[in-house]
N, C-alpha and C. Protein backbone atom coordinates (compact mmCIF):
# COMPACT_ATOMS: atom_id res chain seq x y z
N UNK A 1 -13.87 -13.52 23.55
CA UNK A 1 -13.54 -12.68 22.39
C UNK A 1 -13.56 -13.55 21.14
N UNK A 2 -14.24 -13.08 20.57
CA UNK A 2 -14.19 -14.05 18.83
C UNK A 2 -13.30 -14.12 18.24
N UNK A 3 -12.71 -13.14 17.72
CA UNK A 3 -11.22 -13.86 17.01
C UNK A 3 -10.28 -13.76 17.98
N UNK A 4 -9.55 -15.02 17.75
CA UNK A 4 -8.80 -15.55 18.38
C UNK A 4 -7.41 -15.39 18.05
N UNK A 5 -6.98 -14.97 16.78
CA UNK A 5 -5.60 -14.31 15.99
C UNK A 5 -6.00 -12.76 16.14
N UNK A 6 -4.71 -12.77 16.54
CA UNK A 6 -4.37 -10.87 17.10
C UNK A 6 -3.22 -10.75 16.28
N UNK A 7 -3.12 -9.46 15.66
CA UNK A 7 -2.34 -8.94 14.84
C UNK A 7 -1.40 -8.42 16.02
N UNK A 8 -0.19 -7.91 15.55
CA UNK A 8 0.85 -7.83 16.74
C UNK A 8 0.58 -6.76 17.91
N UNK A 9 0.16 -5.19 17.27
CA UNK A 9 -0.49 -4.38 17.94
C UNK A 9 -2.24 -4.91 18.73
N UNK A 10 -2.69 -5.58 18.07
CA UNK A 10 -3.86 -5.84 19.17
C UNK A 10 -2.70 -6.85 20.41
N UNK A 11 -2.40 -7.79 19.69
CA UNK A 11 -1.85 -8.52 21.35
C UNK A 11 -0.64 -7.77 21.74
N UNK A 12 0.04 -6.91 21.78
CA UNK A 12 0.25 -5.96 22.85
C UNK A 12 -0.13 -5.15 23.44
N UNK A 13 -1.89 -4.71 23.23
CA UNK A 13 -2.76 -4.36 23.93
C UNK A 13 -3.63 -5.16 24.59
N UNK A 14 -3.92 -6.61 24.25
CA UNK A 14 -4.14 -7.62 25.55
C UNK A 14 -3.07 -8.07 26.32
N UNK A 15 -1.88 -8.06 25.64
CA UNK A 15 -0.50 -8.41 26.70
C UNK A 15 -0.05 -7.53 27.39
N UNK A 16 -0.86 -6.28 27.32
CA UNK A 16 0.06 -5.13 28.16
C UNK A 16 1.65 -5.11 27.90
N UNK A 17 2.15 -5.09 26.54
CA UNK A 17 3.40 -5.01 26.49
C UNK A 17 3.13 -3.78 25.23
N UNK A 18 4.58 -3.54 24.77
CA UNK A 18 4.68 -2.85 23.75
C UNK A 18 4.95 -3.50 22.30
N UNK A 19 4.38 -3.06 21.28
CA UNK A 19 4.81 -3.64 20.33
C UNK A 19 6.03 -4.47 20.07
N UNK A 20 7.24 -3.70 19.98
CA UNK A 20 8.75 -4.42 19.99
C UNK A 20 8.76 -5.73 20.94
N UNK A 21 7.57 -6.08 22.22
CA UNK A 21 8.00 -6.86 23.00
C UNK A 21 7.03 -8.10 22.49
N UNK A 22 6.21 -8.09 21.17
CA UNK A 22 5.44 -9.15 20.84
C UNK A 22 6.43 -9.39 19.42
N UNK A 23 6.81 -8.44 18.98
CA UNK A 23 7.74 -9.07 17.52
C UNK A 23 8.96 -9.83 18.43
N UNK A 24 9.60 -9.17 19.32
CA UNK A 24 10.58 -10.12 20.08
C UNK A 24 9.47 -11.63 20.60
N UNK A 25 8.75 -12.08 20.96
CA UNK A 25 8.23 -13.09 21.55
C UNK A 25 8.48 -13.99 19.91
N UNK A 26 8.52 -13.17 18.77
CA UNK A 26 8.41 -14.28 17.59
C UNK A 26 10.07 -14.27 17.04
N UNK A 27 10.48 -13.30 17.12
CA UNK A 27 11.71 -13.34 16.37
C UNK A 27 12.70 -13.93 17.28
N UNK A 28 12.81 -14.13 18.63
CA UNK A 28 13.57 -15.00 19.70
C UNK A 28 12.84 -15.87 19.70
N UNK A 29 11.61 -16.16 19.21
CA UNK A 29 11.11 -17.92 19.79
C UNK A 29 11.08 -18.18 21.02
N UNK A 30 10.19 -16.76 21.66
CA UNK A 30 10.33 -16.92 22.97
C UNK A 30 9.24 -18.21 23.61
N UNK A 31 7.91 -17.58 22.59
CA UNK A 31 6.81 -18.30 22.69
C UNK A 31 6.92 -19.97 21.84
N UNK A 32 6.38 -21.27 21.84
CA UNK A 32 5.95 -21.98 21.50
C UNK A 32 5.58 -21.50 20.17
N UNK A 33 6.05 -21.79 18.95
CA UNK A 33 6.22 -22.02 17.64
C UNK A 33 4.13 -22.04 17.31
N UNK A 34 3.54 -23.42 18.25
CA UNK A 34 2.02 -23.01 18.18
C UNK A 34 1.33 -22.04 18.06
N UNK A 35 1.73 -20.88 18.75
CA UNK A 35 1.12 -20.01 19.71
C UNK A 35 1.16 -18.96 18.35
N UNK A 36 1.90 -18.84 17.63
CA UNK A 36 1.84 -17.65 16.56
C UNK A 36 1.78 -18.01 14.94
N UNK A 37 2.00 -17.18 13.93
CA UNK A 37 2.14 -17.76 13.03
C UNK A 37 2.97 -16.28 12.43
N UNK A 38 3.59 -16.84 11.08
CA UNK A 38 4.25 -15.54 10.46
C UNK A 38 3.80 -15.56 8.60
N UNK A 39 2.77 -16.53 7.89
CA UNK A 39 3.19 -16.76 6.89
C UNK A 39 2.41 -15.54 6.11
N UNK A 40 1.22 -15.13 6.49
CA UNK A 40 0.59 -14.10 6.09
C UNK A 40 0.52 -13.41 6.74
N UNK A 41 1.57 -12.44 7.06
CA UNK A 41 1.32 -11.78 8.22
C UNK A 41 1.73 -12.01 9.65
N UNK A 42 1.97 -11.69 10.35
CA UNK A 42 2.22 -11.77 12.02
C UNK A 42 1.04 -11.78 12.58
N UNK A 43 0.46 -12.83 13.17
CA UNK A 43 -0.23 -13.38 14.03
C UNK A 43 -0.36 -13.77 15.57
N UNK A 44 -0.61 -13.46 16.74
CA UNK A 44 -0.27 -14.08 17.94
C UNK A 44 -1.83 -14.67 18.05
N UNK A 45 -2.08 -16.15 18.69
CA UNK A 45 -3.30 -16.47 19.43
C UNK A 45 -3.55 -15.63 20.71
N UNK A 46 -4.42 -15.39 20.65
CA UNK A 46 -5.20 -15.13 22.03
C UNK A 46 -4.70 -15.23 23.35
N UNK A 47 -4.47 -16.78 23.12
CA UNK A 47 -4.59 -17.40 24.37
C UNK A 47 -3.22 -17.47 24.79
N UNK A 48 -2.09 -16.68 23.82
CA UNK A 48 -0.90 -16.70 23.87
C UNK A 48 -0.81 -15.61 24.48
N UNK A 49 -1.66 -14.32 24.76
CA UNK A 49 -1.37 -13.23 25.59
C UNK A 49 -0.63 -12.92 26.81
N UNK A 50 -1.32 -14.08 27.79
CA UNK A 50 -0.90 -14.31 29.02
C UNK A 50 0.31 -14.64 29.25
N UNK A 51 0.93 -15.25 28.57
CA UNK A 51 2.62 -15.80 28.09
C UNK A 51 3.17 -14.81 27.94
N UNK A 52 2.57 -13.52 26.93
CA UNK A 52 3.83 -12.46 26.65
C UNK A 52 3.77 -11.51 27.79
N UNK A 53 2.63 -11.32 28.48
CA UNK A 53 2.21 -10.35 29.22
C UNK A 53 3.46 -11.14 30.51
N UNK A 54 3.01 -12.07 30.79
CA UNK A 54 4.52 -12.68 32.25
C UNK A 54 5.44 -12.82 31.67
N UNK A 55 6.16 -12.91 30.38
CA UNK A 55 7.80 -12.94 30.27
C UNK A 55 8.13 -11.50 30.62
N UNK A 56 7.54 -10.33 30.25
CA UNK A 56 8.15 -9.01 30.04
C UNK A 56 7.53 -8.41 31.54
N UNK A 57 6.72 -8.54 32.07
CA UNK A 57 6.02 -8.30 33.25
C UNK A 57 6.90 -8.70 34.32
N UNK A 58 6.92 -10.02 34.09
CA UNK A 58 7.92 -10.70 35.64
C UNK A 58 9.51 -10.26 35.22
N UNK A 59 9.81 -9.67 34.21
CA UNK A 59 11.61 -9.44 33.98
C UNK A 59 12.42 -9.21 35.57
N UNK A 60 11.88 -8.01 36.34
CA UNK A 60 12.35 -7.85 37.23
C UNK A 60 12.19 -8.52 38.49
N UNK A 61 11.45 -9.92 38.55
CA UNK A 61 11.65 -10.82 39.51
C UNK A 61 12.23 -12.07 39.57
N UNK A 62 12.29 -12.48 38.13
CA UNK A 62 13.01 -13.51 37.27
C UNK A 62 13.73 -13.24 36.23
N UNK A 63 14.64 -14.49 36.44
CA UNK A 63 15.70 -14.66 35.09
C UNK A 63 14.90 -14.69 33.71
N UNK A 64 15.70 -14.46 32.77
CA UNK A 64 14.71 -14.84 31.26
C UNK A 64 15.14 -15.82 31.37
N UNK A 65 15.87 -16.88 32.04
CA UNK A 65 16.16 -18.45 31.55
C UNK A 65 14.86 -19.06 32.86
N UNK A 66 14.89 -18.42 33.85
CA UNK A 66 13.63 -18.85 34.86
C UNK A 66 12.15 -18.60 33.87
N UNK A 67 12.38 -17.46 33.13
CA UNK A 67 10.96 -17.27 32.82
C UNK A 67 10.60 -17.89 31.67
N UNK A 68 11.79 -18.03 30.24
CA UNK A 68 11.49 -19.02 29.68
C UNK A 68 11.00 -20.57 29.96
N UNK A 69 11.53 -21.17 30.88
CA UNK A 69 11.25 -22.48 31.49
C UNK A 69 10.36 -22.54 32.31
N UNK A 70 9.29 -21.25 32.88
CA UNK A 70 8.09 -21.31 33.30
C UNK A 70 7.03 -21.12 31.61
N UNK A 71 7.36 -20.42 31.04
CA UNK A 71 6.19 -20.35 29.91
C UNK A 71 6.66 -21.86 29.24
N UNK A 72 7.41 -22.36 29.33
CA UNK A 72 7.36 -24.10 28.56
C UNK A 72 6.42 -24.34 29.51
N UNK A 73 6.47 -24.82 30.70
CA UNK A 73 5.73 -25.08 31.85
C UNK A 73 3.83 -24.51 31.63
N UNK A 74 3.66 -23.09 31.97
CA UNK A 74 2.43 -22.95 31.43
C UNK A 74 1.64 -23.31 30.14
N UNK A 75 2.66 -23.79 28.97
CA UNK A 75 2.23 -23.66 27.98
C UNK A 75 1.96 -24.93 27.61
N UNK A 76 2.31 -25.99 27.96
CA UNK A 76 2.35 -27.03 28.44
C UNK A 76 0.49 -27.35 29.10
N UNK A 77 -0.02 -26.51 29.56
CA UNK A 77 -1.46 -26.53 30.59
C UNK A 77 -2.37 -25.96 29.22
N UNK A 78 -1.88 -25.54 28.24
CA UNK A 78 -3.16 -24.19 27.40
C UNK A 78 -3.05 -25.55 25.80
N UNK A 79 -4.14 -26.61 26.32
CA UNK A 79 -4.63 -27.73 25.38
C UNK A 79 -5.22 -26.83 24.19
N UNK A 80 -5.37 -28.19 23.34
CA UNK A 80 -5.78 -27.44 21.90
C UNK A 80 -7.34 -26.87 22.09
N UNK A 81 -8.08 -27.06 22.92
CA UNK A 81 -9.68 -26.63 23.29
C UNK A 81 -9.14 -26.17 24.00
N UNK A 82 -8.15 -25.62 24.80
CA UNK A 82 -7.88 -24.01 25.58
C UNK A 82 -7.96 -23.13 24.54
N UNK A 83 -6.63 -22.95 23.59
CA UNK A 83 -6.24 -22.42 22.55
C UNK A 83 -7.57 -22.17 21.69
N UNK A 84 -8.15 -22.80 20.85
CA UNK A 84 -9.26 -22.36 20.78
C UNK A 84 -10.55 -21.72 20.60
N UNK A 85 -10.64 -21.94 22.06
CA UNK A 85 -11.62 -20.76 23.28
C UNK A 85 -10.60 -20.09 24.04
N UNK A 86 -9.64 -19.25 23.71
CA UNK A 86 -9.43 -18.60 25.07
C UNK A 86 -10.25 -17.87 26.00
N UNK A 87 -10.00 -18.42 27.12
CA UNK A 87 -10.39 -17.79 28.61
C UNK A 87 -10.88 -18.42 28.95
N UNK A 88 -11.65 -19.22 28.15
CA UNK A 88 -13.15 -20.06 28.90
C UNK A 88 -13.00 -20.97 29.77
N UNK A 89 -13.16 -20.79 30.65
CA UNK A 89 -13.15 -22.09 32.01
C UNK A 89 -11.44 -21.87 32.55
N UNK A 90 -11.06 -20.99 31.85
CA UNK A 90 -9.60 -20.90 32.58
C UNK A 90 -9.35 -20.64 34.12
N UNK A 91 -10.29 -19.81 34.94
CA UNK A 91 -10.41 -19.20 35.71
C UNK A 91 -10.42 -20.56 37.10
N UNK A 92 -11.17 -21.84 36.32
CA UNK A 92 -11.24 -23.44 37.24
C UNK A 92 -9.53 -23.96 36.84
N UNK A 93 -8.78 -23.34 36.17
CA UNK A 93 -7.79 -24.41 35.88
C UNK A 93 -6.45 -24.24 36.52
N UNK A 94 -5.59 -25.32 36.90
CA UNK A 94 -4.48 -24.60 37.87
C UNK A 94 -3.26 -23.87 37.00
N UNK A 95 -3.02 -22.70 37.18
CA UNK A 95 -1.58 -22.40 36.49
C UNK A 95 -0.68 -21.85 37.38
N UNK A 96 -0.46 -22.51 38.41
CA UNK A 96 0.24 -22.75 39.33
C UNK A 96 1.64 -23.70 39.35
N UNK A 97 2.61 -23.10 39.24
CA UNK A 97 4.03 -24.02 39.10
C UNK A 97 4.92 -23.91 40.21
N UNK A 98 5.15 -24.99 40.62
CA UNK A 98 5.54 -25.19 42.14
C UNK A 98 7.23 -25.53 41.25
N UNK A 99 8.41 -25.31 41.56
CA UNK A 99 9.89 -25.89 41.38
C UNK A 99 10.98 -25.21 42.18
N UNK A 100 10.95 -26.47 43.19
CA UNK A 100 12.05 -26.21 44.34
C UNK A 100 11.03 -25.20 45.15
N UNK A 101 12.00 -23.92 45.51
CA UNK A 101 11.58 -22.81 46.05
C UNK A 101 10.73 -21.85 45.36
N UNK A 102 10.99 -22.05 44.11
CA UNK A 102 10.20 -21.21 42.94
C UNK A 102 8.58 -21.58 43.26
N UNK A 103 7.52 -20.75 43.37
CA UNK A 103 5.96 -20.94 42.74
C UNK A 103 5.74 -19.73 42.48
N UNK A 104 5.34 -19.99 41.46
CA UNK A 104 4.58 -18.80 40.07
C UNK A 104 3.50 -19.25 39.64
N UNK A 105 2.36 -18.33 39.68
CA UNK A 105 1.02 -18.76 39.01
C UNK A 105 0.85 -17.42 38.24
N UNK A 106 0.66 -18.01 36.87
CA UNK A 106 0.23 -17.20 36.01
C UNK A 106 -1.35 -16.75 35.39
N UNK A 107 -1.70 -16.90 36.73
CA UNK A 107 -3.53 -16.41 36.94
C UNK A 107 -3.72 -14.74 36.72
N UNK A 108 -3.07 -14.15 37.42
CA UNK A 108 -3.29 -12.93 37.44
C UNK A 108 -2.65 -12.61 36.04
N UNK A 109 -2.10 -13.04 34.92
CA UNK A 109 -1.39 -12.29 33.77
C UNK A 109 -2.69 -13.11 33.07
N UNK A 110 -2.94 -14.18 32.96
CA UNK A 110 -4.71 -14.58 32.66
C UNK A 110 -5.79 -13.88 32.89
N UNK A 111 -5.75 -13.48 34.45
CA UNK A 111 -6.99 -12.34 34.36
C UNK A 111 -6.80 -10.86 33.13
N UNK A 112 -5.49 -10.69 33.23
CA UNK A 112 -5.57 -9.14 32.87
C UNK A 112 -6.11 -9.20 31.53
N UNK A 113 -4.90 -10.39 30.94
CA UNK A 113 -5.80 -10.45 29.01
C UNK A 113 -6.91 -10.70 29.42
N UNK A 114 -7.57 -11.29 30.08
CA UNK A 114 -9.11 -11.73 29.69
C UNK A 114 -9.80 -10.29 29.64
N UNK A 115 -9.65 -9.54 31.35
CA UNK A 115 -10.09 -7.91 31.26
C UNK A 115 -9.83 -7.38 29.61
N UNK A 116 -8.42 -7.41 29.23
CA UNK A 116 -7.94 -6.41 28.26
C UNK A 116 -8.71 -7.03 26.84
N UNK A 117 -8.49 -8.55 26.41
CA UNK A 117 -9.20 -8.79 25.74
C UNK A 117 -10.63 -8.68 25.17
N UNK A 118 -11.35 -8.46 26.73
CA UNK A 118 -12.76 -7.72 25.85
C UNK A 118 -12.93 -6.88 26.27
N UNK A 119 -11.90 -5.39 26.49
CA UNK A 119 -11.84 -4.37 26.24
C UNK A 119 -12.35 -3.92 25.11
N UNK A 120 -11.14 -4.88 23.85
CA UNK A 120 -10.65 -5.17 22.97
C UNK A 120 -11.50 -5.49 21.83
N UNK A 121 -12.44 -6.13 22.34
CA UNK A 121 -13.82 -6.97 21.53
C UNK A 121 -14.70 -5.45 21.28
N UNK A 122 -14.83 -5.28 23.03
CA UNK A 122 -16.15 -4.00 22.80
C UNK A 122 -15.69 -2.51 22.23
N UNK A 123 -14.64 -2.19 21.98
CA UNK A 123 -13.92 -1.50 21.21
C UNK A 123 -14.11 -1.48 19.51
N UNK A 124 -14.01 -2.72 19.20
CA UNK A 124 -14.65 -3.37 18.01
C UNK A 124 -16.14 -3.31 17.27
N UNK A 125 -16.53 -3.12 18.64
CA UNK A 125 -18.21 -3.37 18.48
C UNK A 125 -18.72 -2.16 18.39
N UNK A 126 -18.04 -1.44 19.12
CA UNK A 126 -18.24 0.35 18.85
C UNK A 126 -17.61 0.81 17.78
N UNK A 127 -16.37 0.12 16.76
CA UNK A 127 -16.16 1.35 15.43
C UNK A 127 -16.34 0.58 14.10
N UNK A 128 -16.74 1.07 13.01
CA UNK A 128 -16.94 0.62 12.00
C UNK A 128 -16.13 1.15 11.13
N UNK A 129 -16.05 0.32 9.90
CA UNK A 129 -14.96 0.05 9.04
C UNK A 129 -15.74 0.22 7.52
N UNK A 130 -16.09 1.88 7.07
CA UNK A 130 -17.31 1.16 5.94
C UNK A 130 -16.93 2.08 4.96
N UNK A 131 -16.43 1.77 3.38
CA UNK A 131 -15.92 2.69 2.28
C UNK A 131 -17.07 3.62 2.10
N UNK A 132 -18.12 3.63 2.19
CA UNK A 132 -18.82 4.93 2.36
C UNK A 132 -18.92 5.57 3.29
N UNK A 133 -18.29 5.90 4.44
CA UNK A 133 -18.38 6.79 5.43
C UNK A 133 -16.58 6.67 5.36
N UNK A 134 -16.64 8.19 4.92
CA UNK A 134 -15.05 8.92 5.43
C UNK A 134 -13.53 8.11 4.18
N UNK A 135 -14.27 7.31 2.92
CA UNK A 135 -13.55 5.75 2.39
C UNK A 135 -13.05 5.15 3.19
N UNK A 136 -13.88 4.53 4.57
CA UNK A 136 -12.99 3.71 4.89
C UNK A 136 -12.60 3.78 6.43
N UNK A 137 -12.14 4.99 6.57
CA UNK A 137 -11.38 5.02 7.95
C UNK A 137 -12.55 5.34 8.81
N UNK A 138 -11.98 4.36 10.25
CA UNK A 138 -12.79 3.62 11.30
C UNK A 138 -13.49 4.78 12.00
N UNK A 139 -14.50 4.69 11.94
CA UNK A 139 -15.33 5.74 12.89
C UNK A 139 -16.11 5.42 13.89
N UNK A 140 -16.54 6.12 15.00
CA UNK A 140 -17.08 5.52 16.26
C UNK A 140 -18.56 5.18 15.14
N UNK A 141 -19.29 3.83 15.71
CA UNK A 141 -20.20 3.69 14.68
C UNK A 141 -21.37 4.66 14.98
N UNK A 142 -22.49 4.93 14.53
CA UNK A 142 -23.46 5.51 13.98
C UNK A 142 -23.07 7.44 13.62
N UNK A 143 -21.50 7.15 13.69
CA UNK A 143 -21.29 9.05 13.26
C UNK A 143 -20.33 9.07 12.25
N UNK A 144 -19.40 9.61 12.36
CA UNK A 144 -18.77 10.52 11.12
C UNK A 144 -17.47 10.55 11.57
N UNK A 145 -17.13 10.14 13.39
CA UNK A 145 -16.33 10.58 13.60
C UNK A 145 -15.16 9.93 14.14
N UNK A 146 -13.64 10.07 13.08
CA UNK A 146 -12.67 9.43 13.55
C UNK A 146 -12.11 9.54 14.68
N UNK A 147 -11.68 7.20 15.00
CA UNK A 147 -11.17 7.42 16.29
C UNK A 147 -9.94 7.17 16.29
N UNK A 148 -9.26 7.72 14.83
CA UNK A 148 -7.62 8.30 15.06
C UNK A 148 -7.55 9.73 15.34
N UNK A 149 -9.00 10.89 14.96
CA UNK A 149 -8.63 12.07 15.74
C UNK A 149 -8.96 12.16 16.66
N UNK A 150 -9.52 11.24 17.29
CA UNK A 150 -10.28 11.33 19.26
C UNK A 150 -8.54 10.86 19.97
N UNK A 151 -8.14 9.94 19.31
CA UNK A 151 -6.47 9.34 20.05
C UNK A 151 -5.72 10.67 19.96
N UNK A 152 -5.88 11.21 18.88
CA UNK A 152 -4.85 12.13 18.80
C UNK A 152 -4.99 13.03 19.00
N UNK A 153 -6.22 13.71 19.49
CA UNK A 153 -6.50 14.16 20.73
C UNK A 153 -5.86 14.15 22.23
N UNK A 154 -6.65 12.76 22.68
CA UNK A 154 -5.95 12.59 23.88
C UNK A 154 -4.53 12.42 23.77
N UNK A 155 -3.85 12.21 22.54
CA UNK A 155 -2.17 12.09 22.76
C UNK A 155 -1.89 13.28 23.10
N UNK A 156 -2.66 14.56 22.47
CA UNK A 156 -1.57 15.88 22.53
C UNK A 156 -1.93 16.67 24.19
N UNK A 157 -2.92 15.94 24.77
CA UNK A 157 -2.82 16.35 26.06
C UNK A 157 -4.61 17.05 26.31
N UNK A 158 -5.42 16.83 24.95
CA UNK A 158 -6.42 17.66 25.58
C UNK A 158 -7.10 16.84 26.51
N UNK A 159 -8.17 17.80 27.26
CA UNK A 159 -8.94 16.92 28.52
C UNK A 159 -9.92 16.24 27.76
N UNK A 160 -10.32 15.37 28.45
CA UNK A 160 -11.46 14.72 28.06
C UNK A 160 -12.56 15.57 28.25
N UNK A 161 -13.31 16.47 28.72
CA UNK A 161 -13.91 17.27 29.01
C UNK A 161 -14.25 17.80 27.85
N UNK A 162 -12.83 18.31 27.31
CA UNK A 162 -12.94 19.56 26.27
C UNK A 162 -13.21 18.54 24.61
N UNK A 163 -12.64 17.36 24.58
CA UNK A 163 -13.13 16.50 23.65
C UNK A 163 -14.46 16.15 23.72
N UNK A 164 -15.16 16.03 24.63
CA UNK A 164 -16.43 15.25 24.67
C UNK A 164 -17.65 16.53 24.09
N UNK A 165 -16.57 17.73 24.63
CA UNK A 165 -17.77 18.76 24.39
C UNK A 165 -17.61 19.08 23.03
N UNK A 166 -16.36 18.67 22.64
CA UNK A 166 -16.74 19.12 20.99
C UNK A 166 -17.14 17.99 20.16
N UNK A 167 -17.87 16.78 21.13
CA UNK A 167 -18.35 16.01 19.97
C UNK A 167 -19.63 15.30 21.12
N UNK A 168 -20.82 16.24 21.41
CA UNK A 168 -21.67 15.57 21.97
C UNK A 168 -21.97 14.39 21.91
N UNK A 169 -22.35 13.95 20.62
CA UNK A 169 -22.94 12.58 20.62
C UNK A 169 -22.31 11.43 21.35
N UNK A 170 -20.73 11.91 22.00
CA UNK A 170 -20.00 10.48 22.26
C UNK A 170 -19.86 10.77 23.99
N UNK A 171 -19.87 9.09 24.80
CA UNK A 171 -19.88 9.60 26.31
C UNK A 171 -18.34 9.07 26.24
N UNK A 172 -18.22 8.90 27.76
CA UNK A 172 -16.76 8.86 28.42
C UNK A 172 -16.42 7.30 27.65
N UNK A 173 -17.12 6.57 27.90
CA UNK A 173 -16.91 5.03 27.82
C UNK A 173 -16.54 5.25 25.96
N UNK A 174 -17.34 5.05 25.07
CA UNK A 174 -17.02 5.41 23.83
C UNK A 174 -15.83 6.14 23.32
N UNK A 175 -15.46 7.22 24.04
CA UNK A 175 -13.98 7.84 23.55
C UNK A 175 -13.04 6.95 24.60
N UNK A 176 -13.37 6.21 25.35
CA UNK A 176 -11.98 5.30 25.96
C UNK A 176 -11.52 4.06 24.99
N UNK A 177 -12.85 3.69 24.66
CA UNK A 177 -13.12 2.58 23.59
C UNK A 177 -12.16 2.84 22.03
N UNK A 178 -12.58 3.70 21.38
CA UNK A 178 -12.12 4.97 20.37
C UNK A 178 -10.66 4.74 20.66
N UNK A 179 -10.27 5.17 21.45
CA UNK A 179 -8.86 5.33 21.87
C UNK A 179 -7.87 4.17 21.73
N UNK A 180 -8.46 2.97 22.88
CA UNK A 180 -8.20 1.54 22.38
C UNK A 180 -7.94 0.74 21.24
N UNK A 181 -9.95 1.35 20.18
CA UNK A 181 -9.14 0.40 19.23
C UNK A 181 -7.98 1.33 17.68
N UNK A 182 -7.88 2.59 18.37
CA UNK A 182 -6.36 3.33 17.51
C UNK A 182 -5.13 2.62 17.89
N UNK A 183 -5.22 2.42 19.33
CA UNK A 183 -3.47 1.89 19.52
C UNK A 183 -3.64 0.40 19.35
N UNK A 184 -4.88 -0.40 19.30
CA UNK A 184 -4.53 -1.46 18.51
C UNK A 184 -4.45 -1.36 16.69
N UNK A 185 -5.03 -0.43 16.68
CA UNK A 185 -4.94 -0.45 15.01
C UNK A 185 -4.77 1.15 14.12
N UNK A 186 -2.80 1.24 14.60
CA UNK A 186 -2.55 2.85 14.35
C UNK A 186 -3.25 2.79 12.93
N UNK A 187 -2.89 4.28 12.88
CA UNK A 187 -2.90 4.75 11.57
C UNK A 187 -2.15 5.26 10.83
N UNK A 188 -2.04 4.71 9.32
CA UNK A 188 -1.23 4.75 8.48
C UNK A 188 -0.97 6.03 8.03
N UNK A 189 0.39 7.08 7.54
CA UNK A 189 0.70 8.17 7.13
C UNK A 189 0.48 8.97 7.75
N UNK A 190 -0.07 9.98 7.26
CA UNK A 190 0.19 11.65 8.37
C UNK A 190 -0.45 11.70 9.55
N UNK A 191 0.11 11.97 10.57
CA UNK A 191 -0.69 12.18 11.83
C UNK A 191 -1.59 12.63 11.72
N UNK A 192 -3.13 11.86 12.35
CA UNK A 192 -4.51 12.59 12.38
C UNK A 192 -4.26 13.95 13.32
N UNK A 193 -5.36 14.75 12.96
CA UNK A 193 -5.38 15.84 13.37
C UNK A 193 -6.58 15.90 14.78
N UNK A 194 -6.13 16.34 15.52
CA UNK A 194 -6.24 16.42 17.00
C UNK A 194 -7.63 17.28 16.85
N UNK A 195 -8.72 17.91 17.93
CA UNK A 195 -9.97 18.18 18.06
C UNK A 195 -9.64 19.81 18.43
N UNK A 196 -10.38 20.03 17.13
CA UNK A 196 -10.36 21.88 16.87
C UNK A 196 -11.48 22.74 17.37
N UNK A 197 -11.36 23.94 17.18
CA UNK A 197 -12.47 24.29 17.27
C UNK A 197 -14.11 23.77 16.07
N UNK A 198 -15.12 24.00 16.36
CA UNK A 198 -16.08 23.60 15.18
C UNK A 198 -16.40 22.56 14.74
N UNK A 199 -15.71 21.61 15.64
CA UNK A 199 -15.50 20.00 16.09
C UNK A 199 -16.58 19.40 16.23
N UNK A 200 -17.45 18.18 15.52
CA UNK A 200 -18.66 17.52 16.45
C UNK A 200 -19.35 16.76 15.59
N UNK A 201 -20.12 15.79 16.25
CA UNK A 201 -20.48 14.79 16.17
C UNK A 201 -21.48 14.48 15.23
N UNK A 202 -21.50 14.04 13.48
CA UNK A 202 -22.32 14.05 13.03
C UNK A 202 -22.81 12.67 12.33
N UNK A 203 -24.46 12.48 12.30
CA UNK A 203 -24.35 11.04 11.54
C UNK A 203 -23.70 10.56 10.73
N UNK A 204 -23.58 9.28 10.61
CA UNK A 204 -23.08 9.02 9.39
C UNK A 204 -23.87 8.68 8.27
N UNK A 205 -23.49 8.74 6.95
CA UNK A 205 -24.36 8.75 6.33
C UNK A 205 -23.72 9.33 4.32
């Protein structure tokens, strides 16, 4: 994935957590001081995903004083050419922590960001961001059509079926995509409006 700074809502969609549980990773100092930044903005690295995704993930198998003292431990393994490149070559590297009776490997919370992370990317690659189409707000690219009303859509319960048919031009994969990059990047003020009748898919332009 190319950028490597995630705004708080994208890395709680590669961390599989919820928002509140990536502002807590900065405002407790759960994470390594490295791993984020706050001066313009709230920032998490990348490669810091995997960290938030096992503190809040493992809660119910470990202590937060066990799980803090495993992410010193993993974090400890994620070098400045990890950080980086996240993911790359991670998959050869051990994150395996053996103490006492305790072993925890934090591979599988590595795989998932990597999956979720270029979810995340190709999500990106499908919507555009352009003051002449719509001023602005993100549309699946080559149409017209917002993917804060395709989310808000699927929020209010319609089928995918009945969305797709009111906007031919888009397949299954594209409105999952759509969807993705809304809850990484809500939208500001009045709730978009959900898929009406007379609904559909037009160039942009």
């Amino acid at each position: 994935m190319a950028a490597s700074l995630l705004n708080p809502n994208e890395a709680a969609v590669v961390a599989g957590v919820t928002l509140r549980d990536v502002n807590r990773v900065i405002d407790e100092r759960i994470l390594p001081e490295r791993f984020y930044s706050v001066g313009d903005g709230r920032r998490v690295h990348l490669a810091a995903c995997p960290l938030v995704g096992f503190y809040f993930r493992a809660a119910r198998a470990l202590t937060a004083e066990e799980r803090l003292a495993l992410i010193s431990r993993f974090s400890e393994r994620i070098t400045a050419s990890l950080l980086i490149r996240p993911f790359e070559g991670w998959a050869d590297a051990d994150w395996r922590v053996d103490d006492d009776f305790l072993s925890v490997s934090l591979s599988p919370f590595v795989a998932d960001a990597d999956t979720r992370g270029r979810r995340l990317a190709a999500a990106r690659a499908r919507v555009v961001e352009d003051p002449a189409i719509l001023g602005g707000a993100p549309v699946v690219k080559g149409t017209r059509v917002p993917v804060h009303d395709l989310a808000a859509s699927v929020a209010t319960g319609l089928s995918r079926e009945r969305i797709l048919s009111a906007y031919p031009g888009l397949d299954a994969e594209t409105l999952d995509l759509a969807v993705l990059y809304a809850e990484a990047h809500p939208a500001r003020g009045r709730p978009r409006r959900a898929v009406g009748r007379g609904a559909g898919c037009s160039p942009d332009g």
